[in-house]
N, C-alpha and C. Protein backbone atom coordinates (compact mmCIF):
# COMPACT_ATOMS: atom_id res chain seq x y z
N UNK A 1 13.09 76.92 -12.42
CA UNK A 1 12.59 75.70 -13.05
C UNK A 1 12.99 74.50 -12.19
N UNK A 2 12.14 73.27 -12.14
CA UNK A 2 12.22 72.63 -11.08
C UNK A 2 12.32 71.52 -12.23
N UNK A 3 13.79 70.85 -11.58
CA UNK A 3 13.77 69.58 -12.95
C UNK A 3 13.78 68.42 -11.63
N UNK A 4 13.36 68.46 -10.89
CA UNK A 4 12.78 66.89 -10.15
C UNK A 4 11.91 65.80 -10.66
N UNK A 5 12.29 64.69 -10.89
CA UNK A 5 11.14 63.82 -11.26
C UNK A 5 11.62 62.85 -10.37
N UNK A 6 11.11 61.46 -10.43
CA UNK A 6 10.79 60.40 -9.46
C UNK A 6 11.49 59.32 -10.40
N UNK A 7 11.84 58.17 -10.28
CA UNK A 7 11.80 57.14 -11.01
C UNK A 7 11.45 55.99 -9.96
N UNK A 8 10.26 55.32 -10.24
CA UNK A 8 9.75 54.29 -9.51
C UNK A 8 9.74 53.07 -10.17
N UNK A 9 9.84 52.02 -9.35
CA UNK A 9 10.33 50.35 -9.99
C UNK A 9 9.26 49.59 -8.89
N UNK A 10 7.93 48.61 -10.10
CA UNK A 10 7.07 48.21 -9.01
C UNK A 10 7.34 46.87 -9.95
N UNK A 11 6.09 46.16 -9.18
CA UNK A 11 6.20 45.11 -9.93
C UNK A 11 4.83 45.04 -10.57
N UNK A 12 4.65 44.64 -12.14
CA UNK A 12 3.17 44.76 -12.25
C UNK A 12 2.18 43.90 -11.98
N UNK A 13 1.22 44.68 -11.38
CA UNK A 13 0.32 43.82 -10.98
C UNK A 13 -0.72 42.83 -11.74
N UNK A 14 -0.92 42.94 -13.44
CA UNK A 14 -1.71 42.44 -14.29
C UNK A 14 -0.73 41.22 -14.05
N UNK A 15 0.77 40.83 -13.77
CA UNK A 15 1.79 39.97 -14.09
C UNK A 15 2.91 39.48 -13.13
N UNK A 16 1.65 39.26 -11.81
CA UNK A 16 2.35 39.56 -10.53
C UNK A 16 3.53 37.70 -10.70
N UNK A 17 2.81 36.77 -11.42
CA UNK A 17 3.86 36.06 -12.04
C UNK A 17 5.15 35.89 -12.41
N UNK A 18 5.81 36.85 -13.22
CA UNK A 18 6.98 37.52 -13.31
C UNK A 18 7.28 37.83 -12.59
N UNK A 19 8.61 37.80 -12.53
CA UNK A 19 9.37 38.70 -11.48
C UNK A 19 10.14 39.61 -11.98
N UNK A 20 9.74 40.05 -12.96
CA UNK A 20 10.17 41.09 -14.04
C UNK A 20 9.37 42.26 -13.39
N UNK A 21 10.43 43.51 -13.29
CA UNK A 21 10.32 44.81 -12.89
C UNK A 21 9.74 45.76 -13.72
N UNK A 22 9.33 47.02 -13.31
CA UNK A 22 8.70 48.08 -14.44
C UNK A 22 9.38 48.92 -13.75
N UNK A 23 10.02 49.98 -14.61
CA UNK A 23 10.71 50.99 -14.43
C UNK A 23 9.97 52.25 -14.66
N UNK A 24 9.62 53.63 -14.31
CA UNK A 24 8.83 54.83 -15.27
C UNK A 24 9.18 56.06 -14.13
N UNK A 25 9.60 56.94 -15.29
CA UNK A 25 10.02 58.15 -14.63
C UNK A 25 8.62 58.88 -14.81
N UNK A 26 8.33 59.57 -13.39
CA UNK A 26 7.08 60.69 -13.40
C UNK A 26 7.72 61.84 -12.82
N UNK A 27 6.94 62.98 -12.96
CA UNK A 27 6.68 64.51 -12.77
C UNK A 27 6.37 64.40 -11.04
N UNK A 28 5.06 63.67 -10.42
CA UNK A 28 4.40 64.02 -9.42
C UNK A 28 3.61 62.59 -8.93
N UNK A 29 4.31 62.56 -7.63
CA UNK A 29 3.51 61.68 -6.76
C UNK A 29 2.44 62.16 -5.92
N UNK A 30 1.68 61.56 -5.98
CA UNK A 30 0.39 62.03 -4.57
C UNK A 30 0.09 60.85 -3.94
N UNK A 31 -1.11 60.76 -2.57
CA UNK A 31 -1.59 60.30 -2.01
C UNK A 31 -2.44 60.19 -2.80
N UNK A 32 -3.54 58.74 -2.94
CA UNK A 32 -4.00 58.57 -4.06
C UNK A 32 -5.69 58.43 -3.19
N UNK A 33 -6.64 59.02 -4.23
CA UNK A 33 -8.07 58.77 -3.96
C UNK A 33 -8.56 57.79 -4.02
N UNK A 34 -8.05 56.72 -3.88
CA UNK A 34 -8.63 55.23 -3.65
C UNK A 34 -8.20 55.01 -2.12
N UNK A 35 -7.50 55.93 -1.71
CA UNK A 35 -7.50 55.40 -0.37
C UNK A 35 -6.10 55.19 0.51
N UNK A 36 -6.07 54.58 1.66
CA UNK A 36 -5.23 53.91 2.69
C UNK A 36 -4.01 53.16 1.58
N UNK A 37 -3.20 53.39 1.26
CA UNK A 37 -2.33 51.95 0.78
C UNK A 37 -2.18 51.91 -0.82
N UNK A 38 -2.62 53.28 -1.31
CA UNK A 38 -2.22 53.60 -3.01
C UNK A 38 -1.63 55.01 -3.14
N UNK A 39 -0.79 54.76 -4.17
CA UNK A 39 -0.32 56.84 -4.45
C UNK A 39 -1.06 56.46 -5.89
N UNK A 40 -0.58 57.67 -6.41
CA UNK A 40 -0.84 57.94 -7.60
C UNK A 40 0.26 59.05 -8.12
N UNK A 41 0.97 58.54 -9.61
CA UNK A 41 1.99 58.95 -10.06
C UNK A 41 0.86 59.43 -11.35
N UNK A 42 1.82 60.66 -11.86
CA UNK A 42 1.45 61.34 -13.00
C UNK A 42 2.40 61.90 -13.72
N UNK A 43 2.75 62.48 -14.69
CA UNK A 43 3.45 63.19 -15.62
C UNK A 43 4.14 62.25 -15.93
N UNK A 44 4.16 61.27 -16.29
CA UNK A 44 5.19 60.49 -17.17
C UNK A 44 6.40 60.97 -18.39
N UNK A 45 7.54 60.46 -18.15
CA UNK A 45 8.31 61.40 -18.66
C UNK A 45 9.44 59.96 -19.34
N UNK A 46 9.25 60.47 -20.84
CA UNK A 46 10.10 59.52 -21.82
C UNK A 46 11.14 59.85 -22.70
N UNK A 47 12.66 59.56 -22.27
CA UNK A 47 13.38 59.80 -22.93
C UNK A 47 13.02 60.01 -24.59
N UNK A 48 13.62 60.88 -25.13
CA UNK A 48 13.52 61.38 -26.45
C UNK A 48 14.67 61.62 -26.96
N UNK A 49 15.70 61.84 -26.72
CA UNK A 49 16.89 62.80 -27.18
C UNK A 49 17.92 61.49 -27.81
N UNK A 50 18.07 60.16 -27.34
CA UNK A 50 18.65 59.12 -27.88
C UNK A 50 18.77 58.87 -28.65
N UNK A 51 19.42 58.49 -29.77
CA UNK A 51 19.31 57.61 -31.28
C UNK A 51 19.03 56.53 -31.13
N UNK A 52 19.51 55.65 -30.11
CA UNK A 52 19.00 54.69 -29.86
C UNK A 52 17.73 54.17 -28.85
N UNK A 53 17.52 53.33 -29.43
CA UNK A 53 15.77 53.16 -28.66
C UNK A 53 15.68 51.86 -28.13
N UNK A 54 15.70 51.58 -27.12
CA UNK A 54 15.50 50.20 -26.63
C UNK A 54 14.16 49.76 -26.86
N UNK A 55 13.95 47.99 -26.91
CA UNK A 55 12.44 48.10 -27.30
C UNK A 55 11.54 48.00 -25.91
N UNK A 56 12.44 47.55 -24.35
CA UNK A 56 12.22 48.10 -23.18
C UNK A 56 11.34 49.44 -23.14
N UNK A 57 12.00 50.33 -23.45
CA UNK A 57 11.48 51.58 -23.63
C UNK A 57 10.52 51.94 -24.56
N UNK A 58 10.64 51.63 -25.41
CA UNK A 58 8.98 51.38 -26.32
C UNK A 58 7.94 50.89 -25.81
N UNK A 59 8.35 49.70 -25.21
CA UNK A 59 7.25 49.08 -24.78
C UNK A 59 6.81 50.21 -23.28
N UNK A 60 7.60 50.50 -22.86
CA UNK A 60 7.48 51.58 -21.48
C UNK A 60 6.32 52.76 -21.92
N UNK A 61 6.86 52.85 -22.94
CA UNK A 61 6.25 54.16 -24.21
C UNK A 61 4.53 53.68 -24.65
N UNK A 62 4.68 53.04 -25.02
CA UNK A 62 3.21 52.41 -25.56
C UNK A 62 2.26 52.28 -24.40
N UNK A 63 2.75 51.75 -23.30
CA UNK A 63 2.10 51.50 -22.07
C UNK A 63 1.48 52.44 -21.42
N UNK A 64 2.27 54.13 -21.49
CA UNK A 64 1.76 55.10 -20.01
C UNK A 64 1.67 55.96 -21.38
N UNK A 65 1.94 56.12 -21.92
CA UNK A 65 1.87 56.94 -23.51
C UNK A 65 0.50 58.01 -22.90
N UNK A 66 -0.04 57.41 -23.05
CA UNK A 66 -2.11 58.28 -22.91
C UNK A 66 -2.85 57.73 -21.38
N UNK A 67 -1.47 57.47 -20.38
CA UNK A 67 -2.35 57.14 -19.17
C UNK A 67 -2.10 58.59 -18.44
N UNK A 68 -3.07 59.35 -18.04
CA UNK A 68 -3.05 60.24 -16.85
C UNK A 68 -2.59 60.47 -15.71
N UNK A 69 -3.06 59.09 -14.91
CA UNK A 69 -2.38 58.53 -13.97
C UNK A 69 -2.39 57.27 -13.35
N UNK A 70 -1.33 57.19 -12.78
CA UNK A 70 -1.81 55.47 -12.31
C UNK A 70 -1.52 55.26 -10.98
N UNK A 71 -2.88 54.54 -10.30
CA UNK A 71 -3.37 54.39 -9.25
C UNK A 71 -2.52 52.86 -8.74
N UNK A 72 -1.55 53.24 -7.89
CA UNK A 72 -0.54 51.61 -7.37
C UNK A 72 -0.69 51.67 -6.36
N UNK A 73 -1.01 50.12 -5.67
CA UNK A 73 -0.58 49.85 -4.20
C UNK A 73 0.45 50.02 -4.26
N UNK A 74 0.56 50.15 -2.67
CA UNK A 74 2.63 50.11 -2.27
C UNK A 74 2.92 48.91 -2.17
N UNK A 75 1.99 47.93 -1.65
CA UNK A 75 2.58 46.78 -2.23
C UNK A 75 3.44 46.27 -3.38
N UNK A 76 3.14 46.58 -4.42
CA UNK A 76 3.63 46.67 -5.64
C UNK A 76 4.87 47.26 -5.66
N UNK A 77 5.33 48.51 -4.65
CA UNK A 77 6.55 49.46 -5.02
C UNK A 77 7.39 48.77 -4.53
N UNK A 78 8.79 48.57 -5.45
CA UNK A 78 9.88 48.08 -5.19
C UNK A 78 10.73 49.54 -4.71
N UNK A 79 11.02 50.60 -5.05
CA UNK A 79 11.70 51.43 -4.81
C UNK A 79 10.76 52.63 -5.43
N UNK A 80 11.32 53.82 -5.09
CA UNK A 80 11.30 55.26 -5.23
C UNK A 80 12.10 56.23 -5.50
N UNK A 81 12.63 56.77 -6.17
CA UNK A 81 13.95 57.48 -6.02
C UNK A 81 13.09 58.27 -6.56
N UNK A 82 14.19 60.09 -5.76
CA UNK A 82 13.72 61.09 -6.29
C UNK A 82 14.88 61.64 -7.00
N UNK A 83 15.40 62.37 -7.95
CA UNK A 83 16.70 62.88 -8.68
C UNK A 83 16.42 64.11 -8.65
N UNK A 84 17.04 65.24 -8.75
CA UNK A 84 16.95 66.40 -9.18
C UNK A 84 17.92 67.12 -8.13
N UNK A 85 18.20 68.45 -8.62
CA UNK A 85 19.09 68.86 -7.15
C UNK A 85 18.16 70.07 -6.93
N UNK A 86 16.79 70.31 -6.60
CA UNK A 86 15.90 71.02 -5.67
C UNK A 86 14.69 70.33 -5.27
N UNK A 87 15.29 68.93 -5.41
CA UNK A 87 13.89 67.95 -4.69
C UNK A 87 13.87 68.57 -2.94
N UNK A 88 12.84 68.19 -2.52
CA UNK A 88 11.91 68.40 -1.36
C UNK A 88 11.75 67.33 -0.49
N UNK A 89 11.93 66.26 -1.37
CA UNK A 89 11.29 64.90 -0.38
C UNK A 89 10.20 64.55 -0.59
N UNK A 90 9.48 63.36 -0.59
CA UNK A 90 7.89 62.69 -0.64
C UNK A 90 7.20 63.08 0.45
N UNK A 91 6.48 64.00 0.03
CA UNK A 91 4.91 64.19 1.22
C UNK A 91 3.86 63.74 0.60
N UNK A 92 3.49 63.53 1.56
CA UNK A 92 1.56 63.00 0.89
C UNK A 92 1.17 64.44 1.98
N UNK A 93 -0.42 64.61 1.50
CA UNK A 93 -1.26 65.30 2.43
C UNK A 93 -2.02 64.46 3.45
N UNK A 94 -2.02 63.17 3.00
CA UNK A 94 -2.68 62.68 3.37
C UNK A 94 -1.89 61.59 4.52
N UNK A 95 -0.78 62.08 5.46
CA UNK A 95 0.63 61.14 6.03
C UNK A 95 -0.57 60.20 6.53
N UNK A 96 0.29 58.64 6.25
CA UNK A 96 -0.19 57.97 6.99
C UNK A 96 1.01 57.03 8.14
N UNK A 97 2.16 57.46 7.67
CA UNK A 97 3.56 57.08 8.83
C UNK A 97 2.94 56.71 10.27
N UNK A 98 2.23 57.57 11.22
CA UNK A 98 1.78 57.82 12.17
C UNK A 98 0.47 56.69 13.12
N UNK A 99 0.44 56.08 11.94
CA UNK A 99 -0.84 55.04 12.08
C UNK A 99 -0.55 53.86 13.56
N UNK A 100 -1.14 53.77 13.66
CA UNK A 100 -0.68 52.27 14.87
C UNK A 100 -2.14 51.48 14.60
N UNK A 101 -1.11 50.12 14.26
CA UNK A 101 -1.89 49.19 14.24
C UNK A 101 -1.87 48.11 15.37
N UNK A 102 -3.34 47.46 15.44
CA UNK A 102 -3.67 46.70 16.72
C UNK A 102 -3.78 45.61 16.05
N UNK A 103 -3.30 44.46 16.75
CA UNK A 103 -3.11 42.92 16.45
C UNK A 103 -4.33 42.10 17.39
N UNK A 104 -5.29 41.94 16.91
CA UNK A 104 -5.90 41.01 17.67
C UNK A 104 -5.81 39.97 18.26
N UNK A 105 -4.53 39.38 17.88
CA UNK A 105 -4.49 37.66 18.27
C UNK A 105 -3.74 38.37 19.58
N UNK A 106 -3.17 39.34 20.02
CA UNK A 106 -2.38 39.56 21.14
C UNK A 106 -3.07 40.15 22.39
């Protein structure tokens, strides 16, 4: 059994105003089908076992509750962490590390 999940901290983009953070633990990152410069996180995963309930976390809850997945620039990503002790590391299929970009004004 593979208990790895992710916890990612972006900033949201409906509220790029704030400088208030979003926190959300997922299952699975990918390279995302929109393209160059988005992943896409899925399995959202919400504490349950607490007595206590922050309304942080509610509101966390209400938000990804019935989302599938969600399509983020990296712009947006403040961090990534992976936890588990048989994580692998972040691959995409799709690496784009390798890229070289050309500056026109030079």
């Amino acid at each position: 059994m593979n208990d790895t999940y992710f916890i990612v901290t972006y900033r949201d983009p409906e509220n790029l105003k704030e400088l208030e953070s979003i926190t959300v633990k997922v299952k699975d990152i990918r390279d995302s089908s929109l393209g160059l410069g988005f992943i896409s996180m899925s399995g959202f995963i919400f504490e349950s076992k607490s007595l206590i309930v922050s309304p942080n976390d509610e509101k966390i809850r209400a938000k990804f509750e019935h989302i599938k997945s969600l399509h983020l620039s990296i712009h947006h990503i403040i961090s990534i962490e992976e936890v588990g002790m048989e994580h692998d590391g972040l691959r995409f299929k799709k690496d784009k590390s390798n890229l070289l970009m050309l500056n026109p004004e030079q």
